[in-house]
PDB file of N, CA and C in Angstrom:
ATOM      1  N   UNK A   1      92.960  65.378 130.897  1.00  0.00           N
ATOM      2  CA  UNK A   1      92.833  66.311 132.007  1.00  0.00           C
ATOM      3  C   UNK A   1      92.660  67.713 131.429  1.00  0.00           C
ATOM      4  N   UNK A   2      91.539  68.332 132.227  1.00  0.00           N
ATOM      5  CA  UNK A   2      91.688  70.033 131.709  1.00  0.00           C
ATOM      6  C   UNK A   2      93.201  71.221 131.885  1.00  0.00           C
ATOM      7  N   UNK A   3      93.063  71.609 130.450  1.00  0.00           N
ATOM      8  CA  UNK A   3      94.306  72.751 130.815  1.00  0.00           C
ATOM      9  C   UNK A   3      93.749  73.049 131.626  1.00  0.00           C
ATOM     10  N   UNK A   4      95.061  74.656 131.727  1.00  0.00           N
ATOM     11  CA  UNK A   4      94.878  75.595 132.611  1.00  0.00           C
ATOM     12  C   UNK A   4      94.180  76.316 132.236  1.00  0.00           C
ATOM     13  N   UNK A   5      93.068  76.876 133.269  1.00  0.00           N
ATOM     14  CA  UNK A   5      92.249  77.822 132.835  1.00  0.00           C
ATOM     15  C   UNK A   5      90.518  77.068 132.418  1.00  0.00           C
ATOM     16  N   UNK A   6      90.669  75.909 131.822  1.00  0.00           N
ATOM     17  CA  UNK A   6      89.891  75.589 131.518  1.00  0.00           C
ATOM     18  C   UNK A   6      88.733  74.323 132.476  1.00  0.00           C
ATOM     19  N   UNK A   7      87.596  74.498 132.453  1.00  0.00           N
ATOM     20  CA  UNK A   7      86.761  73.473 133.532  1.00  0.00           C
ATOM     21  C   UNK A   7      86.405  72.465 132.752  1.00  0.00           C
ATOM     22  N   UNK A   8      86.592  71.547 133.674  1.00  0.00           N
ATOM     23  CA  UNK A   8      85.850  69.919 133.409  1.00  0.00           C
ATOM     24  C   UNK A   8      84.586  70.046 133.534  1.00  0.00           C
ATOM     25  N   UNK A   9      83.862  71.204 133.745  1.00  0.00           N
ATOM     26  CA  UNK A   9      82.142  71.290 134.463  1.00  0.00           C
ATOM     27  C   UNK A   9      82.072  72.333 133.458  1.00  0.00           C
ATOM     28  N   UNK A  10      80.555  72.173 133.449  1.00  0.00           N
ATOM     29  CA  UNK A  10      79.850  73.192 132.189  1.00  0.00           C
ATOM     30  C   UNK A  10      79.956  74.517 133.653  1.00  0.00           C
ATOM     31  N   UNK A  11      80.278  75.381 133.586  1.00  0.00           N
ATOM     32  CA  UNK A  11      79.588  76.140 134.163  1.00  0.00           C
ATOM     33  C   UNK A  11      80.804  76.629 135.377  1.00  0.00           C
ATOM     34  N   UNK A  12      79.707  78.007 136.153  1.00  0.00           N
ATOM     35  CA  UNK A  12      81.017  77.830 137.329  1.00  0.00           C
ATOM     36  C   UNK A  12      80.469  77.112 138.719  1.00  0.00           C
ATOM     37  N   UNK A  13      81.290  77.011 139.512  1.00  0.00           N
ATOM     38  CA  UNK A  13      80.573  76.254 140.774  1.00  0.00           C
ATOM     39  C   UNK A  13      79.343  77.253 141.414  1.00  0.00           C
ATOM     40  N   UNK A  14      79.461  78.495 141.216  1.00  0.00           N
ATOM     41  CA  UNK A  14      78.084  79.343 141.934  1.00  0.00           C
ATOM     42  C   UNK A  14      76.631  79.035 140.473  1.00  0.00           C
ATOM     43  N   UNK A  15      77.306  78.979 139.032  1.00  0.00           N
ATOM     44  CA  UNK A  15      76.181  78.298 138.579  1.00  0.00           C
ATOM     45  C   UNK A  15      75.686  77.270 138.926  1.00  0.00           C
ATOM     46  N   UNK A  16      76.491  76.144 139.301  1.00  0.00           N
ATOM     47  CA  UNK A  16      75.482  74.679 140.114  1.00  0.00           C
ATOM     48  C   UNK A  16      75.118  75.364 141.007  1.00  0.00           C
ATOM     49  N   UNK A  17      75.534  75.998 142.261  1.00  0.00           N
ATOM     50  CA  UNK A  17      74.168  76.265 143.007  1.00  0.00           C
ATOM     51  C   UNK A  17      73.132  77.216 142.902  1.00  0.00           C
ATOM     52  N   UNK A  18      72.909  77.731 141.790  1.00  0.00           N
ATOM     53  CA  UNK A  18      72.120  78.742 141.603  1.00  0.00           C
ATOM     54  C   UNK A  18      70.970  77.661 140.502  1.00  0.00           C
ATOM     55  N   UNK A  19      71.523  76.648 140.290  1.00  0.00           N
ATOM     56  CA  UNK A  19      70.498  75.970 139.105  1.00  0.00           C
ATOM     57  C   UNK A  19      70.107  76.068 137.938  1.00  0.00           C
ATOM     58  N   UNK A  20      71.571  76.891 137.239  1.00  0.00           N
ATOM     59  CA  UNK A  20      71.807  77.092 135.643  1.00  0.00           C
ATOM     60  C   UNK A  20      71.428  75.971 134.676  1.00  0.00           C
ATOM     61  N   UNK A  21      71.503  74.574 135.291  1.00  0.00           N
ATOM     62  CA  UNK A  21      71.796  73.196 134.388  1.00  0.00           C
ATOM     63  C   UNK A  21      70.123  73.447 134.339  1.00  0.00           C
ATOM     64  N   UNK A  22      68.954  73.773 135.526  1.00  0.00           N
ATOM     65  CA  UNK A  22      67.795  73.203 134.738  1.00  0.00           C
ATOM     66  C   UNK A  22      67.216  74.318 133.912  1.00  0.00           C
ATOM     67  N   UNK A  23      68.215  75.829 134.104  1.00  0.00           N
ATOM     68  CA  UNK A  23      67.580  76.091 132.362  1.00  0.00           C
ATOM     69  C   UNK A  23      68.147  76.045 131.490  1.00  0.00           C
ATOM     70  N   UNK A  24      68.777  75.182 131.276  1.00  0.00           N
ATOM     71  CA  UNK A  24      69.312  74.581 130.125  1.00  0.00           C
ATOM     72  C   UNK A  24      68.550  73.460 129.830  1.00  0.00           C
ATOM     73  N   UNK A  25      67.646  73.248 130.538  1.00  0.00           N
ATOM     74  CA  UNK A  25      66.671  71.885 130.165  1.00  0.00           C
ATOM     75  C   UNK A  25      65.428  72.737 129.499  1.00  0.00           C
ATOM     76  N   UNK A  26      65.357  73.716 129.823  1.00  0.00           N
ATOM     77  CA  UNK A  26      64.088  74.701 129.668  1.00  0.00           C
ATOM     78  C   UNK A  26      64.169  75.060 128.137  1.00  0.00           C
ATOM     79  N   UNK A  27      65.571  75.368 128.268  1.00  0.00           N
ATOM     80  CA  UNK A  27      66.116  75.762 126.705  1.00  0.00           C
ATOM     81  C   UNK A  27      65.892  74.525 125.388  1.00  0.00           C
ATOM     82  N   UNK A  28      66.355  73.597 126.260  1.00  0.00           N
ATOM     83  CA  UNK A  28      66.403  72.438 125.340  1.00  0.00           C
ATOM     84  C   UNK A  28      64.804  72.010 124.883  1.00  0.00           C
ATOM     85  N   UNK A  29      64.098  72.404 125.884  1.00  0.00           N
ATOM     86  CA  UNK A  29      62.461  72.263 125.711  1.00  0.00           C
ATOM     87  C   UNK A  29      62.248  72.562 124.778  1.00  0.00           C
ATOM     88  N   UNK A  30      62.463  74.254 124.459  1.00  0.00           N
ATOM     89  CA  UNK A  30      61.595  75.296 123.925  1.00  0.00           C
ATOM     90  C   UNK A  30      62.152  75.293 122.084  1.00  0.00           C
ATOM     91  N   UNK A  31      63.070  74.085 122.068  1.00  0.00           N
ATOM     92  CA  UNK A  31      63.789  73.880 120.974  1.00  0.00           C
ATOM     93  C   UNK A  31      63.382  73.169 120.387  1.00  0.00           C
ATOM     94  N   UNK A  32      62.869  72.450 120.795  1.00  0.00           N
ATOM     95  CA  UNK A  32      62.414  71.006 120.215  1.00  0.00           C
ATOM     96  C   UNK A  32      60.853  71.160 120.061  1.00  0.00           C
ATOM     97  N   UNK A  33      59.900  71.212 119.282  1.00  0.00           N
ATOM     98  CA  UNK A  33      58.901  70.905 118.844  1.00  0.00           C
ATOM     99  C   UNK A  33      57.920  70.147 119.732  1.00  0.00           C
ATOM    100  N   UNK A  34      58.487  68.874 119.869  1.00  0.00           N
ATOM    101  CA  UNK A  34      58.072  67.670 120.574  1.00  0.00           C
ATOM    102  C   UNK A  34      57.424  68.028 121.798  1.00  0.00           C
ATOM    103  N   UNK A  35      59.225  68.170 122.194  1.00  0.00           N
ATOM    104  CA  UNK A  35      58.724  68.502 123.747  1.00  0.00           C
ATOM    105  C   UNK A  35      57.633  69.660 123.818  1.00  0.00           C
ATOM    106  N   UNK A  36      57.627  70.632 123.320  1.00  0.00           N
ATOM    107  CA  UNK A  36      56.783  71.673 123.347  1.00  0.00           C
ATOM    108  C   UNK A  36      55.244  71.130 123.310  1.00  0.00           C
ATOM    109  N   UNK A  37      54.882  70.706 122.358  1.00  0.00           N
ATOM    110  CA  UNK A  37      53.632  69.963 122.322  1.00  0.00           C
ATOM    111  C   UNK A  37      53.518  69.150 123.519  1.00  0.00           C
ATOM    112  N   UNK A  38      54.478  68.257 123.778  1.00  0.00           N
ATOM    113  CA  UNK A  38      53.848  67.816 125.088  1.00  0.00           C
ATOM    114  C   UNK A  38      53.714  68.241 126.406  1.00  0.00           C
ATOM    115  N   UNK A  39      55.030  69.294 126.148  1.00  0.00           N
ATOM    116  CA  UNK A  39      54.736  70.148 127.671  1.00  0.00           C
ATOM    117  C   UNK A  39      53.555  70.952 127.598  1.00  0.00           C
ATOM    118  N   UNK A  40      52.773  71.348 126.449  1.00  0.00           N
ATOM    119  CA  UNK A  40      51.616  71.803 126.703  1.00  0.00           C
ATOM    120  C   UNK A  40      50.574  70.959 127.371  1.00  0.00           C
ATOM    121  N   UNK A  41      50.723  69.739 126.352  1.00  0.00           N
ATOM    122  CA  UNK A  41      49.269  69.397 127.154  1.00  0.00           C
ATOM    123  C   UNK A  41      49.532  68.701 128.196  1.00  0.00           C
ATOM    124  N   UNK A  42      50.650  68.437 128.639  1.00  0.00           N
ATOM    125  CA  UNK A  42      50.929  68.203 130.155  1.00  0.00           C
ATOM    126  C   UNK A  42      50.005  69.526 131.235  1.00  0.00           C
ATOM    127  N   UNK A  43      50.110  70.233 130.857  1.00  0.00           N
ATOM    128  CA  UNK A  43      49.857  71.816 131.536  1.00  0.00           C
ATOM    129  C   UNK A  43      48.534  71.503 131.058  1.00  0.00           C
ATOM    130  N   UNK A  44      47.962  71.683 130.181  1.00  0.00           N
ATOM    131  CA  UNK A  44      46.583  70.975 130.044  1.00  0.00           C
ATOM    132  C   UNK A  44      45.957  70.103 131.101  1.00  0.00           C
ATOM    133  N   UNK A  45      46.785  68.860 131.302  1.00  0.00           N
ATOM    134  CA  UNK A  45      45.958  68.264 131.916  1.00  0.00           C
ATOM    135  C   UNK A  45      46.430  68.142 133.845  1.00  0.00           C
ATOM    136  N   UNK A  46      46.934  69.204 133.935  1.00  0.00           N
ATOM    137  CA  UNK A  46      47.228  69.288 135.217  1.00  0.00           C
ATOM    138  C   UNK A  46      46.382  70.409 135.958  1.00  0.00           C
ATOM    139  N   UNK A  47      45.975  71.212 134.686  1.00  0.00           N
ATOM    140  CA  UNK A  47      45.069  72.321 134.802  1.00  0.00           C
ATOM    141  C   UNK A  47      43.755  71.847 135.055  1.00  0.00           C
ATOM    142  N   UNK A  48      43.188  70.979 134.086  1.00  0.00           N
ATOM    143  CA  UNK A  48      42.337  70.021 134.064  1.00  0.00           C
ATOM    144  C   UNK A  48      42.008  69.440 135.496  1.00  0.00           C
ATOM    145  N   UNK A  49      43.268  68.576 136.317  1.00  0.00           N
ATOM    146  CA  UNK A  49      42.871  68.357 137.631  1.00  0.00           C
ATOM    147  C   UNK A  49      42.973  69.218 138.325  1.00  0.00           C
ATOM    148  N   UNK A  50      43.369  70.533 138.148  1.00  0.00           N
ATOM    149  CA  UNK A  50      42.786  71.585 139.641  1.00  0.00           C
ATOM    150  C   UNK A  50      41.618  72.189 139.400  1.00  0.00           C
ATOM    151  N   UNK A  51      41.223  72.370 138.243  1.00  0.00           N
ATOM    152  CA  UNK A  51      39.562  72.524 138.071  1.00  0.00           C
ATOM    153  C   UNK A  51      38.669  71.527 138.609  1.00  0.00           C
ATOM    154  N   UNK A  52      38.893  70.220 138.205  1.00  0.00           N
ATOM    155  CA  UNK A  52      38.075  69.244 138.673  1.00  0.00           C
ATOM    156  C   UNK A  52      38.399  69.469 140.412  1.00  0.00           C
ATOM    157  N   UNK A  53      39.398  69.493 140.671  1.00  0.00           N
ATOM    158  CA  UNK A  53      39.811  69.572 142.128  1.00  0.00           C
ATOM    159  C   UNK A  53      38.976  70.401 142.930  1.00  0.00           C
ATOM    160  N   UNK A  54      38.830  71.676 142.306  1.00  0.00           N
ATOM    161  CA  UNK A  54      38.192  72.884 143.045  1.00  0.00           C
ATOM    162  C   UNK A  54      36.646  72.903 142.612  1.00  0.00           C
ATOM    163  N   UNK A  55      36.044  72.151 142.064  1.00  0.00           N
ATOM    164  CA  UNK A  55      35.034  72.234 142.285  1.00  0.00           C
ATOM    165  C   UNK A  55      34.325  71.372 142.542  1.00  0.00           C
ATOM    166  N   UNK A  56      35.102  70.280 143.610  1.00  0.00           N
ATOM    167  CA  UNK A  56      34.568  69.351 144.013  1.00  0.00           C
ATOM    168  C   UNK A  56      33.930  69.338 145.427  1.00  0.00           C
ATOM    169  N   UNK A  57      32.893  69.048 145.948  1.00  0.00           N
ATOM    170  CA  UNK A  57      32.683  69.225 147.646  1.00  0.00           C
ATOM    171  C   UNK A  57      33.551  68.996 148.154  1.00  0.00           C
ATOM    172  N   UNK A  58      34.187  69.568 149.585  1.00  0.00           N
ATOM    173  CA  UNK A  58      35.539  69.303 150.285  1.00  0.00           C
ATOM    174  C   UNK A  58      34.545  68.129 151.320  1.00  0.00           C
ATOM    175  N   UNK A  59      33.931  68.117 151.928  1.00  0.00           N
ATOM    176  CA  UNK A  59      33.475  66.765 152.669  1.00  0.00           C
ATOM    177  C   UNK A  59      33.843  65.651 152.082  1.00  0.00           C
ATOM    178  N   UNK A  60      33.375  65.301 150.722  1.00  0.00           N
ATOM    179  CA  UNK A  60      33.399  64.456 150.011  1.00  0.00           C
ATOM    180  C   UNK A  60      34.959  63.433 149.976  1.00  0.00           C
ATOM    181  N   UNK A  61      36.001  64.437 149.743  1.00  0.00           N
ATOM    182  CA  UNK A  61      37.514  63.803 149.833  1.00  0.00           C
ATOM    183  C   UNK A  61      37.437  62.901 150.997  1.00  0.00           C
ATOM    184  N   UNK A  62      37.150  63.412 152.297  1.00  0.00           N
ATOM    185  CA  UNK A  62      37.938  62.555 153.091  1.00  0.00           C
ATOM    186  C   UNK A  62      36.465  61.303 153.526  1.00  0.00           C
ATOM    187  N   UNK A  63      35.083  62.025 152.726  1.00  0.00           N
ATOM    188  CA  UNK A  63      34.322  60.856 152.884  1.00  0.00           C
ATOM    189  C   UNK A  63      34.782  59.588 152.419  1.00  0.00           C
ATOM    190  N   UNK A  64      35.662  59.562 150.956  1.00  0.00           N
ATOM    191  CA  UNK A  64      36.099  58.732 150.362  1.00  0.00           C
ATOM    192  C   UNK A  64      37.236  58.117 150.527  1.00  0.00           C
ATOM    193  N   UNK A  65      37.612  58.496 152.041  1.00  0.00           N
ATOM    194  CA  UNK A  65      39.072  58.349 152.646  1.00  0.00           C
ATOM    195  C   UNK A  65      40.577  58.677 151.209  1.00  0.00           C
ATOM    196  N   UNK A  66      40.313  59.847 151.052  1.00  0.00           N
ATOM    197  CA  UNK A  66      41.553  60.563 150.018  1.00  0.00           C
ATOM    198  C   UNK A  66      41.864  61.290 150.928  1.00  0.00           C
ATOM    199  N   UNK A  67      42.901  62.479 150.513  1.00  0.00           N
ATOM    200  CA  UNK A  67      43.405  63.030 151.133  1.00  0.00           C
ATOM    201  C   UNK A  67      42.277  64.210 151.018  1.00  0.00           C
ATOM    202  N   UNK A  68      42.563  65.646 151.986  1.00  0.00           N
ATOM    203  CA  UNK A  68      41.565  66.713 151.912  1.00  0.00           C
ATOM    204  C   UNK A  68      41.870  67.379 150.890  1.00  0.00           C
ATOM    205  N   UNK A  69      40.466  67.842 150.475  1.00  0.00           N
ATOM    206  CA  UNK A  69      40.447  68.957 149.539  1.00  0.00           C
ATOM    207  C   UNK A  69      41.972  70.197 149.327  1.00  0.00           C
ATOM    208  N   UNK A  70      41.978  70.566 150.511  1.00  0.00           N
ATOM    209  CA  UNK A  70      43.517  71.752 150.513  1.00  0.00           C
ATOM    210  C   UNK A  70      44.344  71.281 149.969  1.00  0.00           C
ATOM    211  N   UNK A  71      44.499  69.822 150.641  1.00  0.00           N
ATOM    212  CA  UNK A  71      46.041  69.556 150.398  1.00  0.00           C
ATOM    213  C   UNK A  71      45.932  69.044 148.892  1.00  0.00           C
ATOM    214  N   UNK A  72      44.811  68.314 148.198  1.00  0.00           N
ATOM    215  CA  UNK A  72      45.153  67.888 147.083  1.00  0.00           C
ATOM    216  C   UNK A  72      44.959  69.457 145.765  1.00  0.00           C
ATOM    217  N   UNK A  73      44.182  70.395 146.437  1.00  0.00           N
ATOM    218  CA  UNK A  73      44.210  71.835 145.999  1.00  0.00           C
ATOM    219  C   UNK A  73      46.116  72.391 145.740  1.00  0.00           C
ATOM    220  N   UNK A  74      46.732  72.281 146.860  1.00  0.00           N
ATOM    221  CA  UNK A  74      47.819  72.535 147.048  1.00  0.00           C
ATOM    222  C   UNK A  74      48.955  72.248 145.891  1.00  0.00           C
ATOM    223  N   UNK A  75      48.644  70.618 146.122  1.00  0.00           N
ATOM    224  CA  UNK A  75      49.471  69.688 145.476  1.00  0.00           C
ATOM    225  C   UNK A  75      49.137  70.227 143.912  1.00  0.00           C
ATOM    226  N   UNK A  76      47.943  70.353 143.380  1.00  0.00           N
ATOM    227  CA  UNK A  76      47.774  70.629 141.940  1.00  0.00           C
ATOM    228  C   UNK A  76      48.473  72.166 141.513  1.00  0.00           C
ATOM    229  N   UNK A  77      48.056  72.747 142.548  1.00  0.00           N
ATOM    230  CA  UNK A  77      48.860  74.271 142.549  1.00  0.00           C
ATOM    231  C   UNK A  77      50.284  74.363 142.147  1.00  0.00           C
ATOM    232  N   UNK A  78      50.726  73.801 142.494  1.00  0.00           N
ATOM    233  CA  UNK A  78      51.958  73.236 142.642  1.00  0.00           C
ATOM    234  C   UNK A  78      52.929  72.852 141.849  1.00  0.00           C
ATOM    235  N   UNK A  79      51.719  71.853 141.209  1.00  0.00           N
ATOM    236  CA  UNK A  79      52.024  71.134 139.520  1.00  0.00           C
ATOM    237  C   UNK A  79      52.049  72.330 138.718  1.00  0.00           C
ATOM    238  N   UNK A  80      50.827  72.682 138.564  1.00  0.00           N
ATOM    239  CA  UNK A  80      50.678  73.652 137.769  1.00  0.00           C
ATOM    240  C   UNK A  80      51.453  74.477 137.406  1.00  0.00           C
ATOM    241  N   UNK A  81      51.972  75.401 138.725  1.00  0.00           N
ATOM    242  CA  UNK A  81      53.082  76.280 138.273  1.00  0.00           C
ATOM    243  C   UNK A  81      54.411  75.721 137.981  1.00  0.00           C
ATOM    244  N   UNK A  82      54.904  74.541 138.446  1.00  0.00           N
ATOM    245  CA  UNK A  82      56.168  73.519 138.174  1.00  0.00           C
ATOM    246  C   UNK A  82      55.901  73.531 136.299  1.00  0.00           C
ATOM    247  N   UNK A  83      55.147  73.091 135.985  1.00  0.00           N
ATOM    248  CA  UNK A  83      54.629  72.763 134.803  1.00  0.00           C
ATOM    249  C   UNK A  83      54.987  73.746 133.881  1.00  0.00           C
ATOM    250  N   UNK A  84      54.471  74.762 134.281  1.00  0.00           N
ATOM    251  CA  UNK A  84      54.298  76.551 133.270  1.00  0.00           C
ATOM    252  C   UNK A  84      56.130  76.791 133.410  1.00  0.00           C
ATOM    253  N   UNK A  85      56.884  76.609 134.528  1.00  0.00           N
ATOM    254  CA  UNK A  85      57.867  76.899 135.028  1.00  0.00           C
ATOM    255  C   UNK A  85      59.677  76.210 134.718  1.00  0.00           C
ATOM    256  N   UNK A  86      59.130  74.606 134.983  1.00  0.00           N
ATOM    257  CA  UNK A  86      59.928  73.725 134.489  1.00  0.00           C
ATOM    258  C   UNK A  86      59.855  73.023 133.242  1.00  0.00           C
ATOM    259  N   UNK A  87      60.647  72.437 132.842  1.00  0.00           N
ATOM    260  CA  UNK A  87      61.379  71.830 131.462  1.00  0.00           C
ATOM    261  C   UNK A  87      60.196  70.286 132.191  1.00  0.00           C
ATOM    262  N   UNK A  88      59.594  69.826 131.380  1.00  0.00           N
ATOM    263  CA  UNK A  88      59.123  68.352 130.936  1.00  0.00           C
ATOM    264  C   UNK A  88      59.980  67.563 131.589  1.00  0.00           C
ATOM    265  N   UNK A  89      61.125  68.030 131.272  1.00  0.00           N
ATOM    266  CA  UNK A  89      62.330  66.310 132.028  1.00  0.00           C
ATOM    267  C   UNK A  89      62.779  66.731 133.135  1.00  0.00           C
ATOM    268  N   UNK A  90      62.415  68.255 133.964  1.00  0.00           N
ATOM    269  CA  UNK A  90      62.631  67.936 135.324  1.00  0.00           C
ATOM    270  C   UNK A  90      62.159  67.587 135.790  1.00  0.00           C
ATOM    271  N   UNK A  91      62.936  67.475 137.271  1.00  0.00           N
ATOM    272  CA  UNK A  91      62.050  66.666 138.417  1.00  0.00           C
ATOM    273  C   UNK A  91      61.200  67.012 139.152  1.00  0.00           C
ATOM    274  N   UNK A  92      60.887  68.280 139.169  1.00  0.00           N
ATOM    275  CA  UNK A  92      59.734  68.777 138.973  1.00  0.00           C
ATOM    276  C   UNK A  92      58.392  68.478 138.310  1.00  0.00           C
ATOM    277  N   UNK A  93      58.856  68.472 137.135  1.00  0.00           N
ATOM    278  CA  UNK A  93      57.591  68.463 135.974  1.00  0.00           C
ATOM    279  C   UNK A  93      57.478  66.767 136.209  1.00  0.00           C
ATOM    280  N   UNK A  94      58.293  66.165 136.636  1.00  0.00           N
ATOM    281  CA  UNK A  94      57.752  64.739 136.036  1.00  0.00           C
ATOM    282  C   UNK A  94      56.673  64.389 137.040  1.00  0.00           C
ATOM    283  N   UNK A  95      57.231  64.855 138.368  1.00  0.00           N
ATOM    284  CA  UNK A  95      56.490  65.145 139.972  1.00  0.00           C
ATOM    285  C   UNK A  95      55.034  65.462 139.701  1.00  0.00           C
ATOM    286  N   UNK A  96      54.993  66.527 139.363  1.00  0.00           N
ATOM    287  CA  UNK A  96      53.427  67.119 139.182  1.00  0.00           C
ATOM    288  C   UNK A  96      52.483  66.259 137.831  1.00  0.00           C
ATOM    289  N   UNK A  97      53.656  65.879 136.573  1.00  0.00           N
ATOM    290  CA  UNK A  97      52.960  64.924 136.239  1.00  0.00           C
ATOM    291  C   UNK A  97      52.264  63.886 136.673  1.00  0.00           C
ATOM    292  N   UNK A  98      53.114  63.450 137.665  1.00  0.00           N
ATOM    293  CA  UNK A  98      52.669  62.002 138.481  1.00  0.00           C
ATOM    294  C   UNK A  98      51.099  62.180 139.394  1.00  0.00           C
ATOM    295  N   UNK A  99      51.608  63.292 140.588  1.00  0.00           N
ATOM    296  CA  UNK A  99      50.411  63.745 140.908  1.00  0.00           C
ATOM    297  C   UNK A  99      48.692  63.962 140.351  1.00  0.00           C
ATOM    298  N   UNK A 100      49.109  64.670 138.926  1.00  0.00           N
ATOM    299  CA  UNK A 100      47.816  65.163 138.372  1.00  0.00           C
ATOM    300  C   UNK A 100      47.423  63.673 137.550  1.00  0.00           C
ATOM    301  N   UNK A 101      48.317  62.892 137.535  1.00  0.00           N
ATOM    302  CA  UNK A 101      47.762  61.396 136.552  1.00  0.00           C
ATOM    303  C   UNK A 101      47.298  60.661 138.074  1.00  0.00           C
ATOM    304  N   UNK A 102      47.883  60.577 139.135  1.00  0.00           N
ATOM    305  CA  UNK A 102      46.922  60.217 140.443  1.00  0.00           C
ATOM    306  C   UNK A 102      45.932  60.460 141.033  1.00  0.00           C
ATOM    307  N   UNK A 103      45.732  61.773 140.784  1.00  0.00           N
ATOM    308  CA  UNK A 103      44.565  62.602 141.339  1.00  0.00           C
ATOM    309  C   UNK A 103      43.128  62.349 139.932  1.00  0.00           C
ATOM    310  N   UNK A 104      43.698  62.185 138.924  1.00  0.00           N
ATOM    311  CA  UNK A 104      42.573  62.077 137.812  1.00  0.00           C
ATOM    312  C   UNK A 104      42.637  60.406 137.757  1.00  0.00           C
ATOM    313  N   UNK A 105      43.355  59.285 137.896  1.00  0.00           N
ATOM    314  CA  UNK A 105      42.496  58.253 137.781  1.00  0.00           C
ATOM    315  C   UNK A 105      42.506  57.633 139.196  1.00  0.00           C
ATOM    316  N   UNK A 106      42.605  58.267 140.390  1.00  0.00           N
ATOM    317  CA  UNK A 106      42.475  57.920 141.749  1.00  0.00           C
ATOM    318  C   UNK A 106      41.529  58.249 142.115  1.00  0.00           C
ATOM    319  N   UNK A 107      41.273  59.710 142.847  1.00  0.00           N
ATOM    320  CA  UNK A 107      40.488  60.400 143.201  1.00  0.00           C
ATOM    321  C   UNK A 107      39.381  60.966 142.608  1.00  0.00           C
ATOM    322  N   UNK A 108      39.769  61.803 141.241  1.00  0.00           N
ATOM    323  CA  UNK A 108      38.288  61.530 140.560  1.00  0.00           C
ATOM    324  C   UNK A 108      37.420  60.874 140.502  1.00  0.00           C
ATOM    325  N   UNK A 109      37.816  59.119 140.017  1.00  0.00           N
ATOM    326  CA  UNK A 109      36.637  58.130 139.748  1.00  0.00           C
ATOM    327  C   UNK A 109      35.953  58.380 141.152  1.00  0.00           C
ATOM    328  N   UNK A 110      37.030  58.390 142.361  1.00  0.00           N
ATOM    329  CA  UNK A 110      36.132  57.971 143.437  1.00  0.00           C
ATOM    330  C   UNK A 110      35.058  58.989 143.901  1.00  0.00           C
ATOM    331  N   UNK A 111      35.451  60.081 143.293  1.00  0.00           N
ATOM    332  CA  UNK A 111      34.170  61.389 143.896  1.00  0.00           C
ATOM    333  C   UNK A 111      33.244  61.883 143.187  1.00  0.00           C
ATOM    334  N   UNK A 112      33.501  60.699 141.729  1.00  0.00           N
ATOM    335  CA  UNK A 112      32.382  60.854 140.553  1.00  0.00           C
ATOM    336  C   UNK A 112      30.930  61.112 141.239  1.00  0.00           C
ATOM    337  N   UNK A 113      30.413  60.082 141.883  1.00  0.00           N
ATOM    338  CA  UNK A 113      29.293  60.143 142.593  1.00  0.00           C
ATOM    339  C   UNK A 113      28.858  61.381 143.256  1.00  0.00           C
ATOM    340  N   UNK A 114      29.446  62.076 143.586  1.00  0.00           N
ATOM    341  CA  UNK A 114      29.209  63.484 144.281  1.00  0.00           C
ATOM    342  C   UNK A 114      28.853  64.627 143.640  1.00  0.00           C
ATOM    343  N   UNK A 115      28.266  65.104 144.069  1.00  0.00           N
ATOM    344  CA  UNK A 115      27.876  66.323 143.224  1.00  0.00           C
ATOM    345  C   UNK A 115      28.793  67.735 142.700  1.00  0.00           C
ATOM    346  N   UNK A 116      28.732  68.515 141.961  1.00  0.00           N
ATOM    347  CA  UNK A 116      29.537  69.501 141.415  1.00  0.00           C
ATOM    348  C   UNK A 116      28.616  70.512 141.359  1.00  0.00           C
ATOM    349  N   UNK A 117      29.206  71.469 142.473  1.00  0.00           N
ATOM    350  CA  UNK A 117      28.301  73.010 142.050  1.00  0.00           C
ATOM    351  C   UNK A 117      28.094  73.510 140.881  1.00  0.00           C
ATOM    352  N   UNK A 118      28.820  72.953 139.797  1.00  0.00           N
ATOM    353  CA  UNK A 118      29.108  73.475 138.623  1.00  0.00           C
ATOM    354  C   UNK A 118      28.201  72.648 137.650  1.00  0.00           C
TER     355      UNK A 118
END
């Protein structure tokens, strides 16, 4: 059992609700090598699908019965900054991971056929 004075919890109770523990995941990121490399090209390739995203015809999405252009605009937005923002092992980052690996082998293949202003 904790003395007196002393906590069983890292932290104080206004740090859990303020969300001290996930930068301590941020920290733990920026420590490690590994993770660093991969949280880059995570951010890489989430970047990757909002480019492809935005310069795709917006007709086209829901021709292919996907979701619309905005919202999958949104959703990458989203990632993106989660990504630049959060630690790799939050739940965040794993989120927008998921997304941008759905949107690139879901939706891409299917709007290959379509044209790109670009």
């Amino acid at each position: 059992m904790a003395g007196a004075g002393v906590s069983a919890f890292p932290g104080t109770l206004e740090d859990m609700r303020t969300g001290l523990q996930g930068y301590e995941l941020i920290q733990v990121q920026h420590g490690n090598p590994l993770l660093v490399l991969i949280g880059v090209g995570l951010v890489v390739l989430k970047v990757w699908a909002l480019v492809d995203c935005a310069t795709r015809p917006g007709p086209a999405f829901l021709a292919h019965g996907k979701l619309s252009k905005q919202i999958w605009l949104a959703i990458l937005v989203v990632t993106v900054l989660a990504g630049l923002h959060f630690s790799v092992l939050s739940v965040l980052g794993l989120a927008g991971t998921i997304a941008a690996i759905v949107y690139l082998v879901d939706v891409r293949p299917a709007l290959a056929g379509t044209a790109s202003p670009w």
